[in-house]
N, C-alpha and C. Protein backbone atom coordinates (compact mmCIF):
# COMPACT_ATOMS: atom_id res chain seq x y z
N UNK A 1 0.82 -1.20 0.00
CA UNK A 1 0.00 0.00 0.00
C UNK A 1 0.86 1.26 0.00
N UNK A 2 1.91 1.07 0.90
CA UNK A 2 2.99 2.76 0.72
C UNK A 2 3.55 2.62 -0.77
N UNK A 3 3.40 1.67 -1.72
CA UNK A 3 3.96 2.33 -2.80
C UNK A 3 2.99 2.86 -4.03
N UNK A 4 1.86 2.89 -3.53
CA UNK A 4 0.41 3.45 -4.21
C UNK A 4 0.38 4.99 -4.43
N UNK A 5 0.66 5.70 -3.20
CA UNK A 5 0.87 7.17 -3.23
C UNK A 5 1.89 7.44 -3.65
N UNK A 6 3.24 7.32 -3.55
CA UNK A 6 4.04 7.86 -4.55
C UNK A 6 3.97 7.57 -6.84
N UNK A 7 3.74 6.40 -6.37
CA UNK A 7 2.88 5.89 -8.18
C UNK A 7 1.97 6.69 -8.43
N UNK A 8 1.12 7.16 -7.48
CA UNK A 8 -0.40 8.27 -8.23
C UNK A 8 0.22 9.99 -8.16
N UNK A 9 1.45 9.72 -7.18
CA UNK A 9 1.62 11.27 -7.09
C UNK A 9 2.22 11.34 -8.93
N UNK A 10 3.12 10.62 -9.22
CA UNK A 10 3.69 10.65 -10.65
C UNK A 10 2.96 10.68 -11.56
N UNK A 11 1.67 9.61 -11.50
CA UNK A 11 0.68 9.82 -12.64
C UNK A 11 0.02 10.66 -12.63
N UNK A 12 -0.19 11.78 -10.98
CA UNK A 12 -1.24 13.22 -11.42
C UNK A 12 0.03 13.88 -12.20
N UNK A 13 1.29 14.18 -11.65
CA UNK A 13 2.12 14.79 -12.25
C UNK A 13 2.78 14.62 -13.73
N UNK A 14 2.53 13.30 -14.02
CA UNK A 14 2.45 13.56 -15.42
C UNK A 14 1.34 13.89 -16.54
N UNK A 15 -0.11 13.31 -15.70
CA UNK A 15 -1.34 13.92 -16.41
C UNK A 15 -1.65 15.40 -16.31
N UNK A 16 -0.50 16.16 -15.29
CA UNK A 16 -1.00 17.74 -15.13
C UNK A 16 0.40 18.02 -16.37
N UNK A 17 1.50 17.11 -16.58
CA UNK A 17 2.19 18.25 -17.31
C UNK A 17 1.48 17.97 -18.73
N UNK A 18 0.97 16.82 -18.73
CA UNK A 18 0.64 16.43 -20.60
C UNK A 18 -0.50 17.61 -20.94
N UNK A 19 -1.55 17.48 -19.84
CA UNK A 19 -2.54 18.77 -19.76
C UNK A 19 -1.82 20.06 -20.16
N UNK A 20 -1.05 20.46 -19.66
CA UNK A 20 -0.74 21.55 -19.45
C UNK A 20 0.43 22.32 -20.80
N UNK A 21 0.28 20.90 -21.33
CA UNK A 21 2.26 21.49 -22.18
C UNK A 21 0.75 21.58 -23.76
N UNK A 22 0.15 20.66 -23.64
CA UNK A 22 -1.00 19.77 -25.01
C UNK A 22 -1.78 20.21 -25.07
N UNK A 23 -2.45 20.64 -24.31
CA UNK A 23 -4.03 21.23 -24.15
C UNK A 23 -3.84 23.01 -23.80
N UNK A 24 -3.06 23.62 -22.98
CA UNK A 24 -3.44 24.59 -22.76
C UNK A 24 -2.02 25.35 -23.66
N UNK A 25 -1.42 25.04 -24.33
CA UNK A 25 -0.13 25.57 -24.49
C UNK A 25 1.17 25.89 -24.52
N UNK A 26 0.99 25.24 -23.11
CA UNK A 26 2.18 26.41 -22.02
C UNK A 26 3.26 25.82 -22.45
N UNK A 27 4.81 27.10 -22.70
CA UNK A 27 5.81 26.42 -23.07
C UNK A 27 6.08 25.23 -21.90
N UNK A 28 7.01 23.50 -22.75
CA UNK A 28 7.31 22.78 -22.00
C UNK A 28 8.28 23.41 -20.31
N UNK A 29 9.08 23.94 -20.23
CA UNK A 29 9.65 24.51 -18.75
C UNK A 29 8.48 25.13 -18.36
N UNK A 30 7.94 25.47 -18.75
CA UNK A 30 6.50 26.16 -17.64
C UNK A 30 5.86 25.48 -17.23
N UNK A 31 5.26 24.69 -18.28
CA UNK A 31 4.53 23.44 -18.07
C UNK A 31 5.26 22.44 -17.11
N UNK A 32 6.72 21.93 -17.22
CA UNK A 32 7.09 21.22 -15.76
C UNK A 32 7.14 21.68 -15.08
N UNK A 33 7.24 23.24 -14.52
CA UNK A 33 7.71 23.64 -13.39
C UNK A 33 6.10 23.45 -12.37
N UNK A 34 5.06 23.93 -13.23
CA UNK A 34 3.78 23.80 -12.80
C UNK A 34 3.82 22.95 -12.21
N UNK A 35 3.73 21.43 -13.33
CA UNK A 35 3.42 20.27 -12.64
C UNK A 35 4.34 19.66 -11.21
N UNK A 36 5.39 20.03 -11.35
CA UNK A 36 6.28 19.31 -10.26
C UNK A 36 6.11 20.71 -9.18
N UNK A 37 5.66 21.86 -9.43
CA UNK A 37 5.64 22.48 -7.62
C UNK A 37 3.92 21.76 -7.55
N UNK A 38 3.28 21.72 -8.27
CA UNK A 38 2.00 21.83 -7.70
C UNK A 38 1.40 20.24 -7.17
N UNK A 39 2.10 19.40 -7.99
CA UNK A 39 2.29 18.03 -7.28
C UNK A 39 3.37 17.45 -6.18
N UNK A 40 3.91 18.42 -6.19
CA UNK A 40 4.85 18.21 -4.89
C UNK A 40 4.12 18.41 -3.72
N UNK A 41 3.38 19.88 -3.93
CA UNK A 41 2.88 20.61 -2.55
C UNK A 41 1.44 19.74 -2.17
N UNK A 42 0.77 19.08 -3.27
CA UNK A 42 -0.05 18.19 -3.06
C UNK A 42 0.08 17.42 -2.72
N UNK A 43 1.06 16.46 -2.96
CA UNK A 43 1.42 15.17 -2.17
C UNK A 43 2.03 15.45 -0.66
N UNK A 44 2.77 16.57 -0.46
CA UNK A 44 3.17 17.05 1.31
C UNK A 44 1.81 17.14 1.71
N UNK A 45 0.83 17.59 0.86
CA UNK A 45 -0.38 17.82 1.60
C UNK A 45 -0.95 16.64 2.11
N UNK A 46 -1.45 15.87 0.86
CA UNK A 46 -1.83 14.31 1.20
C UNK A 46 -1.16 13.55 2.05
N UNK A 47 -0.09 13.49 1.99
CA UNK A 47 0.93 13.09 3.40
C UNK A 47 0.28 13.48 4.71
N UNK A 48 0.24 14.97 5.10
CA UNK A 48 -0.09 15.66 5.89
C UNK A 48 -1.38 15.21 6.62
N UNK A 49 -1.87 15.34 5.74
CA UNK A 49 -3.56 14.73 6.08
C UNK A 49 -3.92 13.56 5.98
N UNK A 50 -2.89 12.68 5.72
CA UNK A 50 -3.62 11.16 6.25
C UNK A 50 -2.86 11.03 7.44
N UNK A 51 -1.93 11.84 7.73
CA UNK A 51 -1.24 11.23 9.09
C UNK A 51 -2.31 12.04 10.08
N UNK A 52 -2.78 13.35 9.99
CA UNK A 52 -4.14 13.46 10.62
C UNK A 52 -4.81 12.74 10.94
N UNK A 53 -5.65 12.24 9.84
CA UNK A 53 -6.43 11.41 9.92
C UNK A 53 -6.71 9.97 10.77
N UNK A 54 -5.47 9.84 10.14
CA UNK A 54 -5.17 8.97 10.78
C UNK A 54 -4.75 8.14 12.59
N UNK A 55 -4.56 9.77 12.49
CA UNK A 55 -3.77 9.70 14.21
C UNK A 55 -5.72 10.36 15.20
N UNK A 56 -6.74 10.68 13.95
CA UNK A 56 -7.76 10.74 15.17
C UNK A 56 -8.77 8.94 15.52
N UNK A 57 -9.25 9.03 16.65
CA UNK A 57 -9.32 7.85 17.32
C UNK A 57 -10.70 7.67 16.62
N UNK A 58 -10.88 6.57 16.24
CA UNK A 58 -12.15 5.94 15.81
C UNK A 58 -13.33 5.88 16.72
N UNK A 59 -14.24 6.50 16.06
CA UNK A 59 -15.61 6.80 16.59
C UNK A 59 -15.83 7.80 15.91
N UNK A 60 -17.45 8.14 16.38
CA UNK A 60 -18.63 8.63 15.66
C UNK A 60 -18.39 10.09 15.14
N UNK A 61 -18.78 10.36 14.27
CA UNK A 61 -18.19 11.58 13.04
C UNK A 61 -17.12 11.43 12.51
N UNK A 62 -16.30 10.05 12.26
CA UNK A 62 -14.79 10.50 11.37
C UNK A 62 -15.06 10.86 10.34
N UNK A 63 -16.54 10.34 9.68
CA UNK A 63 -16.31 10.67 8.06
C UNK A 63 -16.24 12.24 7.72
N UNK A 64 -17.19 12.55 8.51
CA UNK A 64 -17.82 14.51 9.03
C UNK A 64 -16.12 15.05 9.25
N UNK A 65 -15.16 14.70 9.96
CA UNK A 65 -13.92 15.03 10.85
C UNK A 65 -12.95 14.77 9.14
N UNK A 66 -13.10 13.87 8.27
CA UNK A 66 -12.16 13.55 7.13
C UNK A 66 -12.68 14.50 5.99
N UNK A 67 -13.93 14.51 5.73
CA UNK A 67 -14.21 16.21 4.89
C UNK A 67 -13.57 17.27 5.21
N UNK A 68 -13.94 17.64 6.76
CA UNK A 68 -12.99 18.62 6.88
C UNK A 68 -11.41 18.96 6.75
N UNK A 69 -11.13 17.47 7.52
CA UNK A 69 -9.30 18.12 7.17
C UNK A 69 -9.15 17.81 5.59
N UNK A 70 -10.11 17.17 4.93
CA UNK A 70 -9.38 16.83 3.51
C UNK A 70 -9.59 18.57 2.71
N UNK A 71 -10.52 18.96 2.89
CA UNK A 71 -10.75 20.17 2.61
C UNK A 71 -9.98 21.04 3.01
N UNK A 72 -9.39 21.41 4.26
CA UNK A 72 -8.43 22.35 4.97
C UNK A 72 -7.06 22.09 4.00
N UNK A 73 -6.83 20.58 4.36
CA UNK A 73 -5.82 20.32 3.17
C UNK A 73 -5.23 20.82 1.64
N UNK A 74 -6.86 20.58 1.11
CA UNK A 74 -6.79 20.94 -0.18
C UNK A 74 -6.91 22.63 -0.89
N UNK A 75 -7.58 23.02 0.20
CA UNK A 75 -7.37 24.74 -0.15
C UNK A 75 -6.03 25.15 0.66
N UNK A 76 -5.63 24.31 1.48
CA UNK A 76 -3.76 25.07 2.15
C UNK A 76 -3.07 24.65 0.92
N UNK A 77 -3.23 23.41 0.46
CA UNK A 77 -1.65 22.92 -1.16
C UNK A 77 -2.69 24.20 -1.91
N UNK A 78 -3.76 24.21 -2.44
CA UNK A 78 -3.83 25.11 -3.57
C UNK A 78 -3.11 26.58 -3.31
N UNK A 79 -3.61 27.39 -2.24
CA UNK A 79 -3.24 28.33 -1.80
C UNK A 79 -1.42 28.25 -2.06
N UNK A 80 -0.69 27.20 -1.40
CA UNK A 80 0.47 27.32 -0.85
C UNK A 80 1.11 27.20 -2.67
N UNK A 81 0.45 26.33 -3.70
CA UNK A 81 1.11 26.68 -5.34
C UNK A 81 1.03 27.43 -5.72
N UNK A 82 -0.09 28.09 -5.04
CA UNK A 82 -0.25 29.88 -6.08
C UNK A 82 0.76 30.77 -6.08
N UNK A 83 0.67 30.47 -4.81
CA UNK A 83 2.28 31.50 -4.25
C UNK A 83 3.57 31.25 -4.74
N UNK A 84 3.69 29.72 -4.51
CA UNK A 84 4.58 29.07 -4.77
C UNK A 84 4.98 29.38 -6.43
N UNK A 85 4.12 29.20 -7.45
CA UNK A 85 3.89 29.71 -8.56
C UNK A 85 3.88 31.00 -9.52
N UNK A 86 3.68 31.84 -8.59
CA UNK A 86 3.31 33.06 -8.63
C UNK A 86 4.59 33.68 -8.19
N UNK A 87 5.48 33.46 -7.77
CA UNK A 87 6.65 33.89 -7.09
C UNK A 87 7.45 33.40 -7.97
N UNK A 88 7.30 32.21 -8.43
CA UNK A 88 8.50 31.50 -9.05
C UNK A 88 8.51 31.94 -10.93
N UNK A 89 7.13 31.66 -11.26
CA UNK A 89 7.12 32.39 -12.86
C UNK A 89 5.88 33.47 -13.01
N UNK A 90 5.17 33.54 -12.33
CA UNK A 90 4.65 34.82 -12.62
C UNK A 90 5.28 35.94 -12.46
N UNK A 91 6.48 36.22 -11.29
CA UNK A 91 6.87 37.69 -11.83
C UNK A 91 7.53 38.15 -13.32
N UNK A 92 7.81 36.74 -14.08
CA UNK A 92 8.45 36.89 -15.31
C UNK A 92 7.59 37.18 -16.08
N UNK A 93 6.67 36.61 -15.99
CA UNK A 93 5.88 36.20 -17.26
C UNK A 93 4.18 36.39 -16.99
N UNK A 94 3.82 37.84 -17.28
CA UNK A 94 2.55 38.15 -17.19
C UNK A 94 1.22 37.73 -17.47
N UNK A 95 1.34 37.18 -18.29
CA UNK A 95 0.41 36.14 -19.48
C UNK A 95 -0.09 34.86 -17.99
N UNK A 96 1.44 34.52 -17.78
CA UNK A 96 1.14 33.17 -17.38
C UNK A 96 0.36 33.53 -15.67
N UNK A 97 1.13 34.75 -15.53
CA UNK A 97 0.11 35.01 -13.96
C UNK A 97 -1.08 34.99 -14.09
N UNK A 98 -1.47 35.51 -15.21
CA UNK A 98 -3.31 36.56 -15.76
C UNK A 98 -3.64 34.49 -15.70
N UNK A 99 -2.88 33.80 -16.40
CA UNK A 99 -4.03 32.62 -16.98
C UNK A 99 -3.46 31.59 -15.23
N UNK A 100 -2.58 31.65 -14.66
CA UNK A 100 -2.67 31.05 -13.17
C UNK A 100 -4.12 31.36 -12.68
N UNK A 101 -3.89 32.88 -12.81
CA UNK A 101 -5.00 33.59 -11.47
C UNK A 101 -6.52 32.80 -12.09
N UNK A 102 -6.76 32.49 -13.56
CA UNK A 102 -7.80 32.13 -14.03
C UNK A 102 -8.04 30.58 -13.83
N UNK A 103 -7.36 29.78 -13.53
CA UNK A 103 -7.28 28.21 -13.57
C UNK A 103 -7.27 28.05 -11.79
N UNK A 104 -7.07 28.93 -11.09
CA UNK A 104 -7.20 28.72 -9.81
C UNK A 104 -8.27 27.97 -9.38
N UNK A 105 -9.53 28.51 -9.38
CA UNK A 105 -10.73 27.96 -8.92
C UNK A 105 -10.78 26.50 -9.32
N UNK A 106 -10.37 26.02 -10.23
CA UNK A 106 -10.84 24.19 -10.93
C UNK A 106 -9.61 23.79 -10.20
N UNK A 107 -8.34 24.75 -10.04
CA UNK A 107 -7.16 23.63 -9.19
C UNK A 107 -7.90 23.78 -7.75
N UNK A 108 -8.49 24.25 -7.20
CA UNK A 108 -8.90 24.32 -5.83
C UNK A 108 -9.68 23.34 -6.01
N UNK A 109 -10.90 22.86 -7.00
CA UNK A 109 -11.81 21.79 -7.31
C UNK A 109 -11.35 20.55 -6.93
N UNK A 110 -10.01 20.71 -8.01
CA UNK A 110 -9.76 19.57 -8.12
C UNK A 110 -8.97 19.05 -7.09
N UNK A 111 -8.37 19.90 -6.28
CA UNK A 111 -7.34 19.49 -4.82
C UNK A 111 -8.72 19.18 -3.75
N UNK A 112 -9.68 19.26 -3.98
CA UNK A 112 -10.40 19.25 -2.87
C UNK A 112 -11.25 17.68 -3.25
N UNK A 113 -11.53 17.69 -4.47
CA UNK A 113 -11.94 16.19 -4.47
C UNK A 113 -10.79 15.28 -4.47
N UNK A 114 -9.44 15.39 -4.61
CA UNK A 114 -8.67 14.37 -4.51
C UNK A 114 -8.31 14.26 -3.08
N UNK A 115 -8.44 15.18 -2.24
CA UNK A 115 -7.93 15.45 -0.82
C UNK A 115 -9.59 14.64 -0.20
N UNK A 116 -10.21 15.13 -0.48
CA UNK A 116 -11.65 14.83 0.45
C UNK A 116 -11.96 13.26 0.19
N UNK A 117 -11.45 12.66 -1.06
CA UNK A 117 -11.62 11.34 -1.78
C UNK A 117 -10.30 10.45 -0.78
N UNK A 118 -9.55 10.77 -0.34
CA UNK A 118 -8.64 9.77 0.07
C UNK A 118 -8.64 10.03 1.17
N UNK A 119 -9.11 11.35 2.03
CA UNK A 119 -9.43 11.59 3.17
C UNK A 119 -10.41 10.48 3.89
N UNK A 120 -11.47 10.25 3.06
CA UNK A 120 -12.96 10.10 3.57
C UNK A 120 -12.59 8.43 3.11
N UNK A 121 -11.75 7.64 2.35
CA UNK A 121 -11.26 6.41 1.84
C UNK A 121 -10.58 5.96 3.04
N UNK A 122 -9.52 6.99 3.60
CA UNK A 122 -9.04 6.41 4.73
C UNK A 122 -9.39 6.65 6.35
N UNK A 123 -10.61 7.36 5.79
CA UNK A 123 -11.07 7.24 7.50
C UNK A 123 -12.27 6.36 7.27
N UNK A 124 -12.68 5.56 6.37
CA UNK A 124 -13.50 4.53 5.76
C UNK A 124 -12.79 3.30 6.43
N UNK A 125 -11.96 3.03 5.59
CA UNK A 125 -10.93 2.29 5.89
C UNK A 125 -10.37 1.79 7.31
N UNK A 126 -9.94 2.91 8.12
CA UNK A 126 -9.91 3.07 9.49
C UNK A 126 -10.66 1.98 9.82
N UNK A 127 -12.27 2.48 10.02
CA UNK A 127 -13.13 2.48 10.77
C UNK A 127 -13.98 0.83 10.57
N UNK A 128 -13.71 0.81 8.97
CA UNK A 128 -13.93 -0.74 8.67
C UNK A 128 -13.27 -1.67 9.64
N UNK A 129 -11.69 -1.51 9.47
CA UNK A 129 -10.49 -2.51 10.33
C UNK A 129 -11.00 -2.25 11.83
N UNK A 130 -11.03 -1.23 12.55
CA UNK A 130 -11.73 -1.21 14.05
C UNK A 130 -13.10 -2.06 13.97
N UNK A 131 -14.01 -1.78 12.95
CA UNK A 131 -15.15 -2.62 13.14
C UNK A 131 -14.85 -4.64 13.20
N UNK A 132 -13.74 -4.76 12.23
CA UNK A 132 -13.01 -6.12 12.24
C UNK A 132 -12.60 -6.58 13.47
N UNK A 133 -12.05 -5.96 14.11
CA UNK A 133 -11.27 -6.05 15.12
C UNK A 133 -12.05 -5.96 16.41
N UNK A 134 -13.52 -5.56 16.50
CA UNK A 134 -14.47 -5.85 17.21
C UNK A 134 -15.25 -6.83 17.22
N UNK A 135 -15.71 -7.21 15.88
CA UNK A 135 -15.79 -8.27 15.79
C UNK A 135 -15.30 -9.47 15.41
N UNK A 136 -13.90 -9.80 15.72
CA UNK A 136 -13.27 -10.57 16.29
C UNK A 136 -13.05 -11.04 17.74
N UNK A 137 -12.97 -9.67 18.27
CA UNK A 137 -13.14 -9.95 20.02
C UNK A 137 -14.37 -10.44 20.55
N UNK A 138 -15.19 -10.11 19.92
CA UNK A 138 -16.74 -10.85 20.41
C UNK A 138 -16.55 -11.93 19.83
N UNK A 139 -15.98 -12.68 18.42
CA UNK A 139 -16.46 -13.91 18.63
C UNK A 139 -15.51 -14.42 19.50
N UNK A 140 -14.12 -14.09 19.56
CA UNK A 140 -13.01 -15.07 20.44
C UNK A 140 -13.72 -15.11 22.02
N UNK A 141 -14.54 -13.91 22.44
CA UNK A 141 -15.37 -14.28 23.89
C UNK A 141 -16.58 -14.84 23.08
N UNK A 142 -16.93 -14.91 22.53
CA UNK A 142 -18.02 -16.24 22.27
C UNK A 142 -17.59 -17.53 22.32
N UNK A 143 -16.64 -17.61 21.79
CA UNK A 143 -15.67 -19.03 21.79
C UNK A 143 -15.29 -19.26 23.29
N UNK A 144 -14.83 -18.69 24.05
CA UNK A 144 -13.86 -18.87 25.05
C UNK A 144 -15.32 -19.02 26.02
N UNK A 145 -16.23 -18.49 26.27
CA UNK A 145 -17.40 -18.12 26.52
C UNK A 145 -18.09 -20.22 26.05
N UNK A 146 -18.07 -20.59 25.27
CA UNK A 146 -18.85 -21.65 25.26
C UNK A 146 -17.76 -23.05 25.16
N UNK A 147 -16.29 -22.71 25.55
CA UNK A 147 -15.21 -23.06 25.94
C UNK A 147 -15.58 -23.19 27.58
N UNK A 148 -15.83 -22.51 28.21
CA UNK A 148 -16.00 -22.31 29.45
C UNK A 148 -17.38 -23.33 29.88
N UNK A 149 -18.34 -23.13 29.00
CA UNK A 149 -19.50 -23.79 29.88
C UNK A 149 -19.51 -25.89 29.47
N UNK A 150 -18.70 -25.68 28.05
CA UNK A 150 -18.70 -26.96 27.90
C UNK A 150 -17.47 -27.61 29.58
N UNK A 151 -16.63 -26.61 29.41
CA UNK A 151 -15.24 -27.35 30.34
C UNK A 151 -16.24 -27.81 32.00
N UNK A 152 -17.28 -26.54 32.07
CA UNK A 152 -18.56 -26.97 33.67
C UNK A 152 -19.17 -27.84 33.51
């Protein structure tokens, strides 16, 4: 399973540079620089927020508790590329700030369903394995439990 997230971080990062170099234009160095700050800061993010997630204790509202941080998540990486972006080639290159500032809103979209989607997967997940693991202990005292009355 740990080698799943680094494999998807590469395949958003290469589906954002093919997007980006094919579809919208952008010279190729613009187009990588995009893709590798803005999938970098996404994957620190996703990092970030499953170890959240992860570290809160199972019970009632995680899914309610995994919207939110996946969301907090996903507008802090969008926020934190803009800048990141905006610092790095927008002071050069005017064009490319005017069409950043315009693609913002769908990268916030889209950081928020990939953040809220693996958020809400792994506090799913979580909560499944705790439910396993409960019911396992009830049957092993069911067992031990009719272990006991056969041994009387």
């Amino acid at each position: 399973m740990r080698w799943v997230l680094p494999l998807l971080a590469l395949l958003v990062g290469g589906i954002h540079l093919c997007l980006l170099f094919y579809f919208a234009g952008l010279p190729f160095d613009v187009a990588l620089t995009d893709s590798i700050v803005n999938t970098g800061i996404l994957s620190l993010s996703v990092w970030g927020m499953l170890l959240v997630v992860n570290a809160y204790p199972t019970r009632v509202g995680v899914i309610i508790y995994a919207i939110l941080i996946g969301s907090f998540f996903a507008l802090s990486a969008g926020y934190a590329s803009w800048q990141a972006m905006r610092l790095s080639i927008g002071k050069d290159d005017r064009s490319y700030y005017m069409w950043l500032a315009k693609t913002m809103p769908i990268r916030y979209i889209i950081n928020v369903l990939i953040c809220g989607w693996l958020a809400t997967y792994t506090a799913m997940e979580k909560q499944a394995e705790a439910l396993e693991n409960k019911f396992l202990k009830q049957t092993d005292a069911a067992v031990l439990h009719k272990e006991a009355e056969l041994y009387s």
